[in-house]
C-alpha atoms as a PDB file:
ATOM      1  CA  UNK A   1     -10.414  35.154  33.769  1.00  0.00           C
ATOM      2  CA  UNK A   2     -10.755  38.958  34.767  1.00  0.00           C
ATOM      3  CA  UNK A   3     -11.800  41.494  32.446  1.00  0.00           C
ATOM      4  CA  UNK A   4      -7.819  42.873  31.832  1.00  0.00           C
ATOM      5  CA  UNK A   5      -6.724  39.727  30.629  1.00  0.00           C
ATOM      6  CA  UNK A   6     -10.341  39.115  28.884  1.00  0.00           C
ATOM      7  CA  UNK A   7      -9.320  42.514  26.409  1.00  0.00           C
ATOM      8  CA  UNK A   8      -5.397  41.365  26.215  1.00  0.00           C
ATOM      9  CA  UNK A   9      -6.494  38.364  24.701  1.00  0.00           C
ATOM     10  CA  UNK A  10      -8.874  40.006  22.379  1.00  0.00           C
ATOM     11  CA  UNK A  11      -6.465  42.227  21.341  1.00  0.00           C
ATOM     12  CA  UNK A  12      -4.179  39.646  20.450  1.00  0.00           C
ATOM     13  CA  UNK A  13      -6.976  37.782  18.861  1.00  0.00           C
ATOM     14  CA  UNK A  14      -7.256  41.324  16.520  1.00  0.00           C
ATOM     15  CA  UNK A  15      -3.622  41.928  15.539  1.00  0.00           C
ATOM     16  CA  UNK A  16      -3.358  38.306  14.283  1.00  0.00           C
ATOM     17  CA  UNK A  17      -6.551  38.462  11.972  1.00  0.00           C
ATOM     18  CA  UNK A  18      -4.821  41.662  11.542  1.00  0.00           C
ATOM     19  CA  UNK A  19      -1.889  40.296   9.991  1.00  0.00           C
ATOM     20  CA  UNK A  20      -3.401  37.481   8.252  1.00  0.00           C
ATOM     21  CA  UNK A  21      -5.788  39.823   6.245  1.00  0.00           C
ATOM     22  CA  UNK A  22      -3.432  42.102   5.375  1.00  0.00           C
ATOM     23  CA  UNK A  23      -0.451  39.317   4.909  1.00  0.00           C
ATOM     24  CA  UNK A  24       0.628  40.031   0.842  1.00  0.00           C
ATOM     25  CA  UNK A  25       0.503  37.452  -1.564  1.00  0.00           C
ATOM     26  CA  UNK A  26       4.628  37.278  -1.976  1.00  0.00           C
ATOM     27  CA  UNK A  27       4.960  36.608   1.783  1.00  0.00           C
ATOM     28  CA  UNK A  28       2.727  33.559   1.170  1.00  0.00           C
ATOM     29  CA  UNK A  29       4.693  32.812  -1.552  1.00  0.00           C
ATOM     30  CA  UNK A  30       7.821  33.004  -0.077  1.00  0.00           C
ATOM     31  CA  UNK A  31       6.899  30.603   2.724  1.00  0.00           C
ATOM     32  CA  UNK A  32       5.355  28.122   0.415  1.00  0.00           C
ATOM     33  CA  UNK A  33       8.745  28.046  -1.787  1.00  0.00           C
ATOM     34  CA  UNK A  34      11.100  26.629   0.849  1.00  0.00           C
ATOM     35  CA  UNK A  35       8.175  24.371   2.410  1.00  0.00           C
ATOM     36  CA  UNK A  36       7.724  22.927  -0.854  1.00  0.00           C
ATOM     37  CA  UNK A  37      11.482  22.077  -1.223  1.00  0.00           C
ATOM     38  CA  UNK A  38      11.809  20.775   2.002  1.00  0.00           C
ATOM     39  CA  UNK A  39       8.971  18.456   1.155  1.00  0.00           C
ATOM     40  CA  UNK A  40      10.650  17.377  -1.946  1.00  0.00           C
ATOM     41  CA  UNK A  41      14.150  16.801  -0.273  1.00  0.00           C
ATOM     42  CA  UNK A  42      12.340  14.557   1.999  1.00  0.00           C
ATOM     43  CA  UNK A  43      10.175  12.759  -0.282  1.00  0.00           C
ATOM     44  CA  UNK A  44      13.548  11.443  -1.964  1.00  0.00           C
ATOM     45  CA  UNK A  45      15.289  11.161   0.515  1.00  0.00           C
ATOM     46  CA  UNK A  46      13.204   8.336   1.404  1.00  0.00           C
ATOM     47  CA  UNK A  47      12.167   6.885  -2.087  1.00  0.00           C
ATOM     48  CA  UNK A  48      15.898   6.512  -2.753  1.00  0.00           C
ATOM     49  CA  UNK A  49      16.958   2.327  -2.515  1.00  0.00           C
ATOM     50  CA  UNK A  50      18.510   1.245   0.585  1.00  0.00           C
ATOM     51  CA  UNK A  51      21.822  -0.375  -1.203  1.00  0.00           C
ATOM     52  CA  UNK A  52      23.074   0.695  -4.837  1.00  0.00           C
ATOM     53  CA  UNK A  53      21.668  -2.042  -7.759  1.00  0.00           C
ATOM     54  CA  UNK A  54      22.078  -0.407 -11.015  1.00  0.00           C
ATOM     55  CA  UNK A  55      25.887  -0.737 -11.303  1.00  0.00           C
ATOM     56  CA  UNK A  56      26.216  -3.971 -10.132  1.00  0.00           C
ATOM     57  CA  UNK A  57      23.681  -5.369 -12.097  1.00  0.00           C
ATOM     58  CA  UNK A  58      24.853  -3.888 -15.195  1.00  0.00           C
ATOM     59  CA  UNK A  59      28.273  -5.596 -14.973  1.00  0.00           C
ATOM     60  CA  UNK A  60      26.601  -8.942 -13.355  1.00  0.00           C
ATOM     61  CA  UNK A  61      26.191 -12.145 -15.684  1.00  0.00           C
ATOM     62  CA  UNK A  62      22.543 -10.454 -16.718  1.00  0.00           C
ATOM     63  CA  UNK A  63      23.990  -7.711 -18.672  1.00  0.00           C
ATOM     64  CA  UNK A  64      27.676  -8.328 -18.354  1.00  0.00           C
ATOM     65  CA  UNK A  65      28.777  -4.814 -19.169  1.00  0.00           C
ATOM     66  CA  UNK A  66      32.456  -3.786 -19.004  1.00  0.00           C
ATOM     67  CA  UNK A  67      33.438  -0.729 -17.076  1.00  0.00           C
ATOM     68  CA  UNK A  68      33.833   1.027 -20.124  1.00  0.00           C
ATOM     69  CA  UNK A  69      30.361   0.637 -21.031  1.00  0.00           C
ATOM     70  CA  UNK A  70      29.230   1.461 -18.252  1.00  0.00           C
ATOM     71  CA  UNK A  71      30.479   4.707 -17.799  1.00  0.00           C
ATOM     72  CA  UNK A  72      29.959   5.795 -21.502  1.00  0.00           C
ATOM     73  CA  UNK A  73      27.786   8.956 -22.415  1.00  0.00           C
ATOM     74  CA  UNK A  74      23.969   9.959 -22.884  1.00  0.00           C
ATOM     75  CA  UNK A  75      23.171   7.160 -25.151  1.00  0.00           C
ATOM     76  CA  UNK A  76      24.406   4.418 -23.140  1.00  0.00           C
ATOM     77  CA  UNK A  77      22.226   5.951 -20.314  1.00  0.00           C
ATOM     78  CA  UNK A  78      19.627   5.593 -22.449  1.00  0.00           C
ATOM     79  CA  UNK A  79      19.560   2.251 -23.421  1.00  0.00           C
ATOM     80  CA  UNK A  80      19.957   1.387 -19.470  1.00  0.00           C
ATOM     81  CA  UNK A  81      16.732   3.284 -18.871  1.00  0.00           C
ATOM     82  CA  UNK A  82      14.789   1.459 -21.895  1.00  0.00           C
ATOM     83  CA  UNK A  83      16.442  -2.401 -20.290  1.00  0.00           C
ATOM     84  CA  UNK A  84      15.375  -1.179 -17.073  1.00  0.00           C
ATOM     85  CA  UNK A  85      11.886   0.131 -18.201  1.00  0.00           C
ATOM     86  CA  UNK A  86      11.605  -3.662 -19.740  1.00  0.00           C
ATOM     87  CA  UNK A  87      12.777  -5.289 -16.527  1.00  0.00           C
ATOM     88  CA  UNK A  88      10.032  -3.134 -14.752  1.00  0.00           C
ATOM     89  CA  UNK A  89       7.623  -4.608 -17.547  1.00  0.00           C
ATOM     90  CA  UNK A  90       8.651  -8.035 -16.979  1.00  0.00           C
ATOM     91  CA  UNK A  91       8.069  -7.863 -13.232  1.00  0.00           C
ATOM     92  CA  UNK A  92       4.698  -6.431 -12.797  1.00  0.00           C
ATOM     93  CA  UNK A  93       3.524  -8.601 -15.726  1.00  0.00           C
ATOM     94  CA  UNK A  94       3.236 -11.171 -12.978  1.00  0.00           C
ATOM     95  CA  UNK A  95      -0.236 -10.937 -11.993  1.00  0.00           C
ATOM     96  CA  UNK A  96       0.395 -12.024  -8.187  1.00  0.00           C
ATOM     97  CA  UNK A  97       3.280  -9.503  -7.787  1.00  0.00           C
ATOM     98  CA  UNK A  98       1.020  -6.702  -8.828  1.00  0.00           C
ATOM     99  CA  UNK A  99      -0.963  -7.512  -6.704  1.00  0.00           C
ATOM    100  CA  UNK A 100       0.575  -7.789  -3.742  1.00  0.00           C
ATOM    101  CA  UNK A 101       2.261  -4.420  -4.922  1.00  0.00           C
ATOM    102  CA  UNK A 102      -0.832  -2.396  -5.122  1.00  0.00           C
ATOM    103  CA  UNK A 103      -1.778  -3.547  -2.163  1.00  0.00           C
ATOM    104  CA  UNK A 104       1.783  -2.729  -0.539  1.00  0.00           C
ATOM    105  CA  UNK A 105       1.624   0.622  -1.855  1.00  0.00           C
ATOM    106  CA  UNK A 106      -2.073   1.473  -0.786  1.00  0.00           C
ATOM    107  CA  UNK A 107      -1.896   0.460   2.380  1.00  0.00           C
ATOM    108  CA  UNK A 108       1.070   1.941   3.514  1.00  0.00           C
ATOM    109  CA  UNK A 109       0.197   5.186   2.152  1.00  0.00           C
ATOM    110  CA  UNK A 110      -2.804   5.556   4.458  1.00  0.00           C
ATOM    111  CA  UNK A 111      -1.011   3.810   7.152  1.00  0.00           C
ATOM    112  CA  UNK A 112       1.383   6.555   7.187  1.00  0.00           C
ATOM    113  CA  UNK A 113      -1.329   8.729   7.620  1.00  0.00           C
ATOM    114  CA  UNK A 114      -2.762   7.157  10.402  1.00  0.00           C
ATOM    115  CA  UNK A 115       0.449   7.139  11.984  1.00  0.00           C
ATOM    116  CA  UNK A 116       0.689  10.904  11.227  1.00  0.00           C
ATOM    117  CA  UNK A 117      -2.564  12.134  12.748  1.00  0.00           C
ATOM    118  CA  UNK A 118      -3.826   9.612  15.251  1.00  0.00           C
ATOM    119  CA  UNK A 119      -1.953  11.654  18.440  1.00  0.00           C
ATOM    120  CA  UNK A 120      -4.172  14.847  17.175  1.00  0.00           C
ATOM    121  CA  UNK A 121      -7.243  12.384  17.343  1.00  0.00           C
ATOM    122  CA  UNK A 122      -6.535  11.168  20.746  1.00  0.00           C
ATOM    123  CA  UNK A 123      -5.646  14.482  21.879  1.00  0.00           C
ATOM    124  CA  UNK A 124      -9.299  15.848  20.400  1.00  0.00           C
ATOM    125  CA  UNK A 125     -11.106  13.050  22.024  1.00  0.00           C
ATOM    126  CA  UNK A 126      -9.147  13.359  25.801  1.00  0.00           C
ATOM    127  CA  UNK A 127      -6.673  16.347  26.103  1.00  0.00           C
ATOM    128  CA  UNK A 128      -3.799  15.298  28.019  1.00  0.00           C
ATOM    129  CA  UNK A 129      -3.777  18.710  30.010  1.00  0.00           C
ATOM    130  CA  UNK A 130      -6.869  17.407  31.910  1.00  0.00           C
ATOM    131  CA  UNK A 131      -6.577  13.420  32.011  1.00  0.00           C
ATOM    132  CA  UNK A 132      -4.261  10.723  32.185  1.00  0.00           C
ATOM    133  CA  UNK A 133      -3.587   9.223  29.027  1.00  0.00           C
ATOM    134  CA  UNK A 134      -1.863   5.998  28.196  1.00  0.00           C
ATOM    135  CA  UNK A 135      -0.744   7.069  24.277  1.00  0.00           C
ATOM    136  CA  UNK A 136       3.032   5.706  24.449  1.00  0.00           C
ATOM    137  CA  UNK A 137       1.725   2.478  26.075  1.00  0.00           C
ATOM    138  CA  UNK A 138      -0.228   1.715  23.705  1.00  0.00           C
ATOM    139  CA  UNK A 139       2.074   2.845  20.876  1.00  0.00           C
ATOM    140  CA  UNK A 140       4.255   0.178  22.507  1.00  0.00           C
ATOM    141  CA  UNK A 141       1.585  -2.343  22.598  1.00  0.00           C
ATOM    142  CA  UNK A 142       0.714  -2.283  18.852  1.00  0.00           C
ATOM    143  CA  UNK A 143       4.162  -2.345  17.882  1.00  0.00           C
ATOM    144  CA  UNK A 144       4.712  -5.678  20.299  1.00  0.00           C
ATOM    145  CA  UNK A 145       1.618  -7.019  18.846  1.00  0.00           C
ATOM    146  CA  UNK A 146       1.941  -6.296  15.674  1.00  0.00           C
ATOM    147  CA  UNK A 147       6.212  -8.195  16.011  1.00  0.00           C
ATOM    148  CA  UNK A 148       4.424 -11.047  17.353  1.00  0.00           C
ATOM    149  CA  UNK A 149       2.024 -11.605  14.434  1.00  0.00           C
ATOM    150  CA  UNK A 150       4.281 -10.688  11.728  1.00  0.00           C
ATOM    151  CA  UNK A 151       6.242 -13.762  13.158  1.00  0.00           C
ATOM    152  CA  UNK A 152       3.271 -15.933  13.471  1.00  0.00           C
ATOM    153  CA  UNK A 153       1.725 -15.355  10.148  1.00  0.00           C
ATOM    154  CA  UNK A 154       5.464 -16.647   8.455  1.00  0.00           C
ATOM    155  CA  UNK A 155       4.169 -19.984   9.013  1.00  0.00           C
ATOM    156  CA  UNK A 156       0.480 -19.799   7.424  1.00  0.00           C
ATOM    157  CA  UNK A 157       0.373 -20.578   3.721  1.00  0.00           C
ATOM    158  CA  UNK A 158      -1.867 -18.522   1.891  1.00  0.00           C
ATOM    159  CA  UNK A 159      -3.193 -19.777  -1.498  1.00  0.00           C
ATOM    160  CA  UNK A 160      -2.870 -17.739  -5.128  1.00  0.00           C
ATOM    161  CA  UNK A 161      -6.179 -17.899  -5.231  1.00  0.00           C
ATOM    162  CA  UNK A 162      -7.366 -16.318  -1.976  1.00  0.00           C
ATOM    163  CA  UNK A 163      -5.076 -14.138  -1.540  1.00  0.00           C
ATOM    164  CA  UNK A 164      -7.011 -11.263  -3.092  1.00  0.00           C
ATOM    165  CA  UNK A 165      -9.921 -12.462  -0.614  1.00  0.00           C
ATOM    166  CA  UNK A 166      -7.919 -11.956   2.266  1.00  0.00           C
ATOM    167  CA  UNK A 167      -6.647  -8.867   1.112  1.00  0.00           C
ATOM    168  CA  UNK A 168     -10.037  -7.868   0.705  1.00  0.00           C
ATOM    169  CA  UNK A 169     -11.714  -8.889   4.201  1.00  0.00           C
ATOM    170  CA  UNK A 170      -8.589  -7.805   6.559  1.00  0.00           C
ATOM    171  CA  UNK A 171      -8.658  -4.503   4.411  1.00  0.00           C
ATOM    172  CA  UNK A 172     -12.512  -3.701   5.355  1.00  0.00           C
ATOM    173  CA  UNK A 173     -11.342  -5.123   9.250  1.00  0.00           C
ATOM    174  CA  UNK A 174      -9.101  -2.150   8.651  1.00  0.00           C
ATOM    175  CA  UNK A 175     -11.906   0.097   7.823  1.00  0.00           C
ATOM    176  CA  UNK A 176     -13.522  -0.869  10.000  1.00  0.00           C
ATOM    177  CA  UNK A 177     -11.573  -0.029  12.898  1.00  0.00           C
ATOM    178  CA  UNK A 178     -10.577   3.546  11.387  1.00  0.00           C
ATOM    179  CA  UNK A 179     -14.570   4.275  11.536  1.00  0.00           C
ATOM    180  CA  UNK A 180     -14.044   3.057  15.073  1.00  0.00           C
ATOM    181  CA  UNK A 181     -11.679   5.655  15.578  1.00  0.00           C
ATOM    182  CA  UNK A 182     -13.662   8.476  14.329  1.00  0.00           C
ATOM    183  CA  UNK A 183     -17.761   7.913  15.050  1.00  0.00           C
ATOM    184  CA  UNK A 184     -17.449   6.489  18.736  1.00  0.00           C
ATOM    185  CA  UNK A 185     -14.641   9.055  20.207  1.00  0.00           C
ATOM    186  CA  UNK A 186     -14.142   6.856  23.038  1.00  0.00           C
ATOM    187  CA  UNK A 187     -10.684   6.887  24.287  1.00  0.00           C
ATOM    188  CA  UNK A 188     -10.578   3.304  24.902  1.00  0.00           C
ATOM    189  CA  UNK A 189     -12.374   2.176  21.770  1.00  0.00           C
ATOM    190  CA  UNK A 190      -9.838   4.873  19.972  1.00  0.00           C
ATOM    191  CA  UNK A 191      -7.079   2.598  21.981  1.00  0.00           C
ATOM    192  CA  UNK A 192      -8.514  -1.156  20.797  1.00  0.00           C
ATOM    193  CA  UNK A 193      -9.151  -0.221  17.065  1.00  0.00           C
ATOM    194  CA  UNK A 194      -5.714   1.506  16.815  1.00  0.00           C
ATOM    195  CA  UNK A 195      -4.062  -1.742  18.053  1.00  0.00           C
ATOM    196  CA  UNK A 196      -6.153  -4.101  16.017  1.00  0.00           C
ATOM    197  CA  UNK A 197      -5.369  -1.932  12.736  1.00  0.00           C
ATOM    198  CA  UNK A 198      -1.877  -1.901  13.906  1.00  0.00           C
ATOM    199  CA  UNK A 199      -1.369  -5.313  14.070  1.00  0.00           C
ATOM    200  CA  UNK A 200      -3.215  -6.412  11.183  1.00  0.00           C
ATOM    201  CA  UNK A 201      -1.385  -3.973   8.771  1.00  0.00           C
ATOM    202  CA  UNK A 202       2.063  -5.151  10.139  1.00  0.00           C
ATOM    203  CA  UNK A 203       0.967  -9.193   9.695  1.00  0.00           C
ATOM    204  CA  UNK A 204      -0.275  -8.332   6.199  1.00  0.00           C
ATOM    205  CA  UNK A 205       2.407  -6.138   5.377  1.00  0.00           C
ATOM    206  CA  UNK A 206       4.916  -9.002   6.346  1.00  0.00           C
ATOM    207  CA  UNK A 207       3.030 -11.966   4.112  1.00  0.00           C
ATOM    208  CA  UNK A 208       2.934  -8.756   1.143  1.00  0.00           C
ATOM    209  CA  UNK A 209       6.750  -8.354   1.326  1.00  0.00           C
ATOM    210  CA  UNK A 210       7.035 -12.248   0.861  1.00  0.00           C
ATOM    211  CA  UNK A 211       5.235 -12.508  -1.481  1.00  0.00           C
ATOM    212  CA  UNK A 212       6.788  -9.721  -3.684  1.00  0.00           C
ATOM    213  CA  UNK A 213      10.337 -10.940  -3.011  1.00  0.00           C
ATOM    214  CA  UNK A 214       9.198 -14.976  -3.871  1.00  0.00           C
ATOM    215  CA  UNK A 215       8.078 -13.557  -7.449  1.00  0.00           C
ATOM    216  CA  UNK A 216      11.688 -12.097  -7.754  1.00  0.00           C
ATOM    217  CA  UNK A 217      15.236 -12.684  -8.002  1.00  0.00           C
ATOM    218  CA  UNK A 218      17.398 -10.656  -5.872  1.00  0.00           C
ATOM    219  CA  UNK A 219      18.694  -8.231  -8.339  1.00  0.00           C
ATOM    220  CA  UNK A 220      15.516  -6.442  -8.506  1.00  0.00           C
ATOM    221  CA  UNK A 221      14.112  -6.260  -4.669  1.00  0.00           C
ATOM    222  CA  UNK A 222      15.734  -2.563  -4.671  1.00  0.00           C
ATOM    223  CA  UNK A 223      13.925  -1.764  -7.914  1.00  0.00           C
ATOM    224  CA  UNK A 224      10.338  -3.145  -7.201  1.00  0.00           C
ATOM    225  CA  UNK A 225      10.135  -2.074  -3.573  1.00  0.00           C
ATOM    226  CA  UNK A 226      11.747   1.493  -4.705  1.00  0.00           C
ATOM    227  CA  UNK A 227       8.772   1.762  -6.893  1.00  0.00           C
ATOM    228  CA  UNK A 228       6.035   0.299  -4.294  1.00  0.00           C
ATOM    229  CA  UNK A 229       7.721   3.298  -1.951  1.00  0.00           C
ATOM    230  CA  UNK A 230       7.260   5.926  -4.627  1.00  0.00           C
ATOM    231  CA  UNK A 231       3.757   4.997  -5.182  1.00  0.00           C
ATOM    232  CA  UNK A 232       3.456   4.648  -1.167  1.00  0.00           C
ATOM    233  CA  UNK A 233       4.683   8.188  -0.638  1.00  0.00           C
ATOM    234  CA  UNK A 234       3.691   9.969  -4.056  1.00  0.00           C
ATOM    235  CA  UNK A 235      -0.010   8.813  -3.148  1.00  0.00           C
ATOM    236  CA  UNK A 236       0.418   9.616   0.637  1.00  0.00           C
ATOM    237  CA  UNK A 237       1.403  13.365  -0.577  1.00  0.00           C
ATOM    238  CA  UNK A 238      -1.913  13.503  -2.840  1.00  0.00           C
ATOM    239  CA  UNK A 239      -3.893  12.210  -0.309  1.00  0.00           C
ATOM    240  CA  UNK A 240      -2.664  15.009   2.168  1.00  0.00           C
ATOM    241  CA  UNK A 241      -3.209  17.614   0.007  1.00  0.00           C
ATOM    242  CA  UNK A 242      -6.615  16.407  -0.736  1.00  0.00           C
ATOM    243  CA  UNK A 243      -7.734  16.338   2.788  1.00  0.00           C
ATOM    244  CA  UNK A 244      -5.669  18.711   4.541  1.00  0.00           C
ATOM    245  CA  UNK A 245      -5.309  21.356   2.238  1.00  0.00           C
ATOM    246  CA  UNK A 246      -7.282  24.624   3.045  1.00  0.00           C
ATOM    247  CA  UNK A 247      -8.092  24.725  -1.003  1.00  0.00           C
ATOM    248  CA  UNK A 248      -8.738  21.482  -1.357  1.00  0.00           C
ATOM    249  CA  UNK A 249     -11.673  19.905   1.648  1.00  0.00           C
ATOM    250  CA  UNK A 250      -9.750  21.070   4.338  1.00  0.00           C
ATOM    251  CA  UNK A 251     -11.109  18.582   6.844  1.00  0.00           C
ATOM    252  CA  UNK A 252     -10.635  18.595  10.671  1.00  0.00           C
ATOM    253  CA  UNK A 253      -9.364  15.580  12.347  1.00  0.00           C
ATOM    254  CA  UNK A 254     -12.628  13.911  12.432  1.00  0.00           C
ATOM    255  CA  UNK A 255     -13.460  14.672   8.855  1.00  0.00           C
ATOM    256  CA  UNK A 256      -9.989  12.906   7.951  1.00  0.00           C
ATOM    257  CA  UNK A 257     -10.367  10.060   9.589  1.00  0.00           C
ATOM    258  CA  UNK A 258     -13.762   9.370   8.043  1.00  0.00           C
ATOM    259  CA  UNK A 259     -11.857   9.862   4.810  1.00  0.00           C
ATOM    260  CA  UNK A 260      -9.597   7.780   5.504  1.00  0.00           C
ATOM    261  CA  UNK A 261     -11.657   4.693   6.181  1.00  0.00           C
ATOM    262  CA  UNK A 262     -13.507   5.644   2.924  1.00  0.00           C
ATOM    263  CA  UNK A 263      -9.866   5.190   1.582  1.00  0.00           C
ATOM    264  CA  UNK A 264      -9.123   1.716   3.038  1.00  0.00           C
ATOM    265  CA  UNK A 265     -13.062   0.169   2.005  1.00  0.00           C
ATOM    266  CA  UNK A 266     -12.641   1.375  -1.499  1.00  0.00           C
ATOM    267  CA  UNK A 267      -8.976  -0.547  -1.061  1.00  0.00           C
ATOM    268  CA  UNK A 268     -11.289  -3.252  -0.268  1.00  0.00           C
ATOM    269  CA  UNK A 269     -13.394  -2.938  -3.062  1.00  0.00           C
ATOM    270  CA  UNK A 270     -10.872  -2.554  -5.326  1.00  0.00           C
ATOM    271  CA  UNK A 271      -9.258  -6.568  -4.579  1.00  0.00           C
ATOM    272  CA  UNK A 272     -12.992  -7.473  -4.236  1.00  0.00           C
ATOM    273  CA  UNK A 273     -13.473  -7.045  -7.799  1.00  0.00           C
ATOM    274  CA  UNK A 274      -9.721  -8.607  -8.381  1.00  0.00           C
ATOM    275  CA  UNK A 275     -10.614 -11.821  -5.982  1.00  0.00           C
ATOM    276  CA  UNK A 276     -13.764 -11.938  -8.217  1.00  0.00           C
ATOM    277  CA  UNK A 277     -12.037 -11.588 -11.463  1.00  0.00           C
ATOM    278  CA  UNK A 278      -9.367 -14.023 -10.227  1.00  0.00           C
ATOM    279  CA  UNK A 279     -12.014 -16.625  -8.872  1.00  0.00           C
ATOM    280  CA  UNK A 280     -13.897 -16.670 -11.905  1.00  0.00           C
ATOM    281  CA  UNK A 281     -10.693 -17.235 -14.396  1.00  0.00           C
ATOM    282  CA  UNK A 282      -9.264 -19.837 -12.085  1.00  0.00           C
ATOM    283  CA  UNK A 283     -12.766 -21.904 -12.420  1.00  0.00           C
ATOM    284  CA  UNK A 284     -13.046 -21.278 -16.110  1.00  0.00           C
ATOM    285  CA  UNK A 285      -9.563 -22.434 -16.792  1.00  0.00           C
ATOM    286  CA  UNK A 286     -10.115 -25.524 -14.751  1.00  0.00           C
ATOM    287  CA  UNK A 287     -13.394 -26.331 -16.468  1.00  0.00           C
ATOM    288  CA  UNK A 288     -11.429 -25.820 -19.875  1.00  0.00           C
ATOM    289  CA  UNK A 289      -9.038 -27.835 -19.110  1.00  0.00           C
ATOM    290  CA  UNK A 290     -11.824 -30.717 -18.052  1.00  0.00           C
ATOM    291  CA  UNK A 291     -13.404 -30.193 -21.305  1.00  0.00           C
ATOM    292  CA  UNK A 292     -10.863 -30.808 -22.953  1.00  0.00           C
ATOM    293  CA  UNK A 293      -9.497 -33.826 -20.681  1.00  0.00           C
ATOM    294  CA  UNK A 294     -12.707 -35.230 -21.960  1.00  0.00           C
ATOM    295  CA  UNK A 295     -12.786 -34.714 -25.337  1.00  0.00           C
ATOM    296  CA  UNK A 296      -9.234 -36.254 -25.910  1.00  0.00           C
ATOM    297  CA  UNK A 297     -10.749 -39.585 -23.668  1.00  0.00           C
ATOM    298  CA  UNK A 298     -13.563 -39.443 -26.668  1.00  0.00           C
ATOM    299  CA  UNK A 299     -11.211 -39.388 -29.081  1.00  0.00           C
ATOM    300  CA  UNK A 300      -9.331 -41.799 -27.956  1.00  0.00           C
ATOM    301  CA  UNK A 301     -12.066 -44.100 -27.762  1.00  0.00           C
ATOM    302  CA  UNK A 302     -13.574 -43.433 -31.120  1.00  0.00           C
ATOM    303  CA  UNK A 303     -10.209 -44.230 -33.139  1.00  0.00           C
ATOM    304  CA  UNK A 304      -9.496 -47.443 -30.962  1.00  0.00           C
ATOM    305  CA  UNK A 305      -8.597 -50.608 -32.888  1.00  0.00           C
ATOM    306  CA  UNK A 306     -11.037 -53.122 -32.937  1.00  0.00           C
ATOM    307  CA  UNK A 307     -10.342 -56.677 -31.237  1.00  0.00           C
ATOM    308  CA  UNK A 308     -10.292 -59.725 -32.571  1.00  0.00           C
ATOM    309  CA  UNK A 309     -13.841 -60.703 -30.428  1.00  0.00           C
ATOM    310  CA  UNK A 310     -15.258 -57.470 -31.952  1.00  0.00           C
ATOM    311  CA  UNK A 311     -14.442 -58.039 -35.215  1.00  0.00           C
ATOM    312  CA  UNK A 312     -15.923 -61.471 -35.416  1.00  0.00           C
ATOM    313  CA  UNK A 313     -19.015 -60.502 -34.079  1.00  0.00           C
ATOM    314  CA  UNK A 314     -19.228 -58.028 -36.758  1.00  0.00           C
ATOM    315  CA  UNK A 315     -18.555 -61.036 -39.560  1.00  0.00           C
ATOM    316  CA  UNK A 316     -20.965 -63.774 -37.601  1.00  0.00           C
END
């Protein structure tokens, strides 16, 4: 670089710090307003169900409200909320559904942000201005993978009771691979543990979505799964500004993606202490119920009738 272009540049470099330093706080403010509102918009844009539910199941056999009920004032609204807060209750009283919800929602919060971020990795590891770099292939890859064991996992059957277990090991395989990511900074490594976390979220994600919808009737898939993509995205936006935010630990790329495996192994010890919990209640409620198997046999046996045999015995 010759020395003209050397003092252009640190010129430049000098106006911007420039304008940053002397940048008032009511410019700042009015950047952050519409950023914030755009954020918002799109947050509920996508939190918003895919088909409309509430009317139709309001005047479906479960309620069987009239039109005119439906469309009366404020307090009728009200007493939909409280039968809907109920309903939502009901369903994540099931112990497997919440579950498999937390899970659901967890996951695919930091798998959005690994979806988010990972070109900025790759790019910090190997720039594409000086190498050739096979990102879109293996974008493509993962996805085709990932399709492929979605399909083939629809014909394992999972048991209740290690479900939490396998939640638990395929979420520290995730971890895993994230760490991968971020201590080796390998391209190729980058490449392998991008696929395998690909493919395992999209084959868990699959058996997490059947399980959810085989704990429910169809009337409320809209309602649980609009809640499991609240929590997704509500806990996605936390985690951003957590990490990313220049007040908060304002992390480079690296730093984030070590976070973010710290995210996924506390997911894992999180359904470790579930799959523990649910072990140890599943044993204790079979050993109860062989206690007590046994006590009615000695019952039983104690208030027998006597035979004839016996009962001469007892008289010779």
């Amino acid at each position: 670089m010759e020395p003209g272009e050397r003092e252009r540049g640190a010129a430049r470099e000098q106006r911007s710090a420039g304008c940053r330093a002397t940048e008032s706080p009511g410019s700042r403010y009015n950047r952050l307003c519409p950023t914030a509102l755009l954020c918002v918009c799109g947050f509920f844009s996508n939190v918003r169900p895919s088909e409309p539910f509430l009317t139709p199941y309001l005047l479906g056999p479960d309620k069987n409200l009239t039109e005119q009920q439906n469309k009366k004032p404020f307090k009728d609204v009200c007493i939909v909320l409280a039968s809907l807060w109920k309903i939502f209750l009901q369903c994540y009283s099931s112990w497997p559904l919440l579950c498999w919800s937390a899970w659901w929602a967890l996951s695919t919060c930091g798998y959005f942000q690994i979806l988010n971020y990972i070109q900025i990795l790759w790019e910090k590891i190997l720039s594409s201005q000086n190498s050739q770099i096979y990102n879109g292939m293996v974008e493509a890859t993962s996805a085709l993978l990932g399709a492929v064991a979605a399909f083939v996992v629809g014909s394992v059957k999972v048991s209740s009771i290690w479900s939490e277990v396998a939640l638990l090991i395929f979420s520290l395989i995730i971890a895993v691979s994230v760490f991968l990511m971020d201590t080796v900074r390998n391209i190729w490594v980058c490449y392998v543990s991008y696929i395998a976390f690909k493919i395992i979220y999209m084959m868990l994600i699959t058996i997490a979505t059947y399980k959810i919808a085989a704990n429910l009737s169809v009337e409320l898939y809209a309602l649980v799964f609009g809640v499991n993509t609240f929590v997704a995205l509500a806990l996605q936006t936390l985690l951003t500004l957590i990490v990313v935010e220049s007040r908060m630990l304002n992390l480079d790329i690296f730093g984030q993606f070590l976070a973010y495996s710290v995210y996924f192994t506390a997911i894992a010890v999180l359904f470790l202490i579930f799959g523990m919990y649910n072990i140890i209640k599943k044993y204790r409620e079979e050993s109860q119920a062989t206690e007590n198997t046994f006590a009615s046999l000695d019952s039983k046996n104690e208030v027998s009738p006597k035979t004839p045999c016996e009962q001469t015995s007892e008289v010779d």
